[in-house]
Protein backbone atom coordinates (compact mmCIF):
# COMPACT_ATOMS: atom_id res chain seq x y z
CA UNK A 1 0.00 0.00 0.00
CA UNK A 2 0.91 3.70 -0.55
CA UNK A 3 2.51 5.15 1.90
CA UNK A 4 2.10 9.09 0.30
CA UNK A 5 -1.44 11.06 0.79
CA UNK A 6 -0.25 13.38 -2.40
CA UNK A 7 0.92 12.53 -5.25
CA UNK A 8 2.59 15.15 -7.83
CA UNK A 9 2.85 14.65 -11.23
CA UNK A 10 5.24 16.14 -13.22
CA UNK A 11 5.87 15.92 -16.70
CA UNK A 12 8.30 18.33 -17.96
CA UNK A 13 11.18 18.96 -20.41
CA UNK A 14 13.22 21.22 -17.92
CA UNK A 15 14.55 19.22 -15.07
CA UNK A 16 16.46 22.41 -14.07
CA UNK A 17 13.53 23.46 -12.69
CA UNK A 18 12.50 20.65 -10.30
CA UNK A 19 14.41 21.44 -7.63
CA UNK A 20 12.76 24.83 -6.98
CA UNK A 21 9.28 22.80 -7.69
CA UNK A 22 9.66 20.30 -4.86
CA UNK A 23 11.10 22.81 -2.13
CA UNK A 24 7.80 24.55 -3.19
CA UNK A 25 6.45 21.96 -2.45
CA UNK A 26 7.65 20.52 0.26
CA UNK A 27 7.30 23.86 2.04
CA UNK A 28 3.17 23.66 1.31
CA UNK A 29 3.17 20.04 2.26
CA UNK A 30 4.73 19.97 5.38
CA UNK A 31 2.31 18.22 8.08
CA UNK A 32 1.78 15.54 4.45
CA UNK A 33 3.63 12.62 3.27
CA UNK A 34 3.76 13.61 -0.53
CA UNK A 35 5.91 12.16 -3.43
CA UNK A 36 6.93 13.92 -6.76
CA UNK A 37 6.64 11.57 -9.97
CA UNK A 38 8.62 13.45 -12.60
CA UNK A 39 8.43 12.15 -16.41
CA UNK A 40 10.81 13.63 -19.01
CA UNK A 41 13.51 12.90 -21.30
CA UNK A 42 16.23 14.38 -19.68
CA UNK A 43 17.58 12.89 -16.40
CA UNK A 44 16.66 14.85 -12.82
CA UNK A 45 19.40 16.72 -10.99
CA UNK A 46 21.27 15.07 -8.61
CA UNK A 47 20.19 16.37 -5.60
CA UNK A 48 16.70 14.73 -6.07
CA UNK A 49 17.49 11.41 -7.05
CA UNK A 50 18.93 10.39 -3.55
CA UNK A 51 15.06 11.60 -2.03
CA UNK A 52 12.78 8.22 -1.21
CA UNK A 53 9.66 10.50 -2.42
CA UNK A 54 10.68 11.21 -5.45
CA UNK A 55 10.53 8.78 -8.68
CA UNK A 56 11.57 9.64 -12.55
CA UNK A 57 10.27 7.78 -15.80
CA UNK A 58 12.35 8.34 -18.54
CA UNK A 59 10.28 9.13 -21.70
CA UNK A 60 10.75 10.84 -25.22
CA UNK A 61 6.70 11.23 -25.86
CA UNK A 62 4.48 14.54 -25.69
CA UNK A 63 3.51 16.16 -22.25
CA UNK A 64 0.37 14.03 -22.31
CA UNK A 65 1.89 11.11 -22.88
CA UNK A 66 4.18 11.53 -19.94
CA UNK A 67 1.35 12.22 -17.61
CA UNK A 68 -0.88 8.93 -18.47
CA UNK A 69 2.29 7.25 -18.03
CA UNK A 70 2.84 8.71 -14.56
């Protein structure tokens, strides 16, 4: 069973950008366990890929592609 009570989806072509995103997060989710699914072609930073709550799906198809496959 899930242990997260949000989930985020996030499909996006600038992975620069996802660190911002999920200290944004974070910050509005504090008191809730929350995970970020990012889907892209290009691989996350490095600081997020150590996190337990957050998961990346490589993928080379349209944004709405990348969120049904999320």
């Amino acid at each position: 069973m899930n242990q997260y009570k949000l989930s985020f989806v996030v499909p996006s072509i600038n992975p620069q950008n996802w660190p911002s995103l999920y200290s944004q997060l974070a910050a509005s989710c504090a008191q809730h366990a929350f995970e970020v699914i990012a889907v892209g072609p290009f691989l996350p930073p490095p600081e997020l890929t150590t996190l337990s709550n957050f998961k990346f799906v490589k993928d080379f198809g349209c944004p709405s592609r990348c969120l049904q496959i999320a």
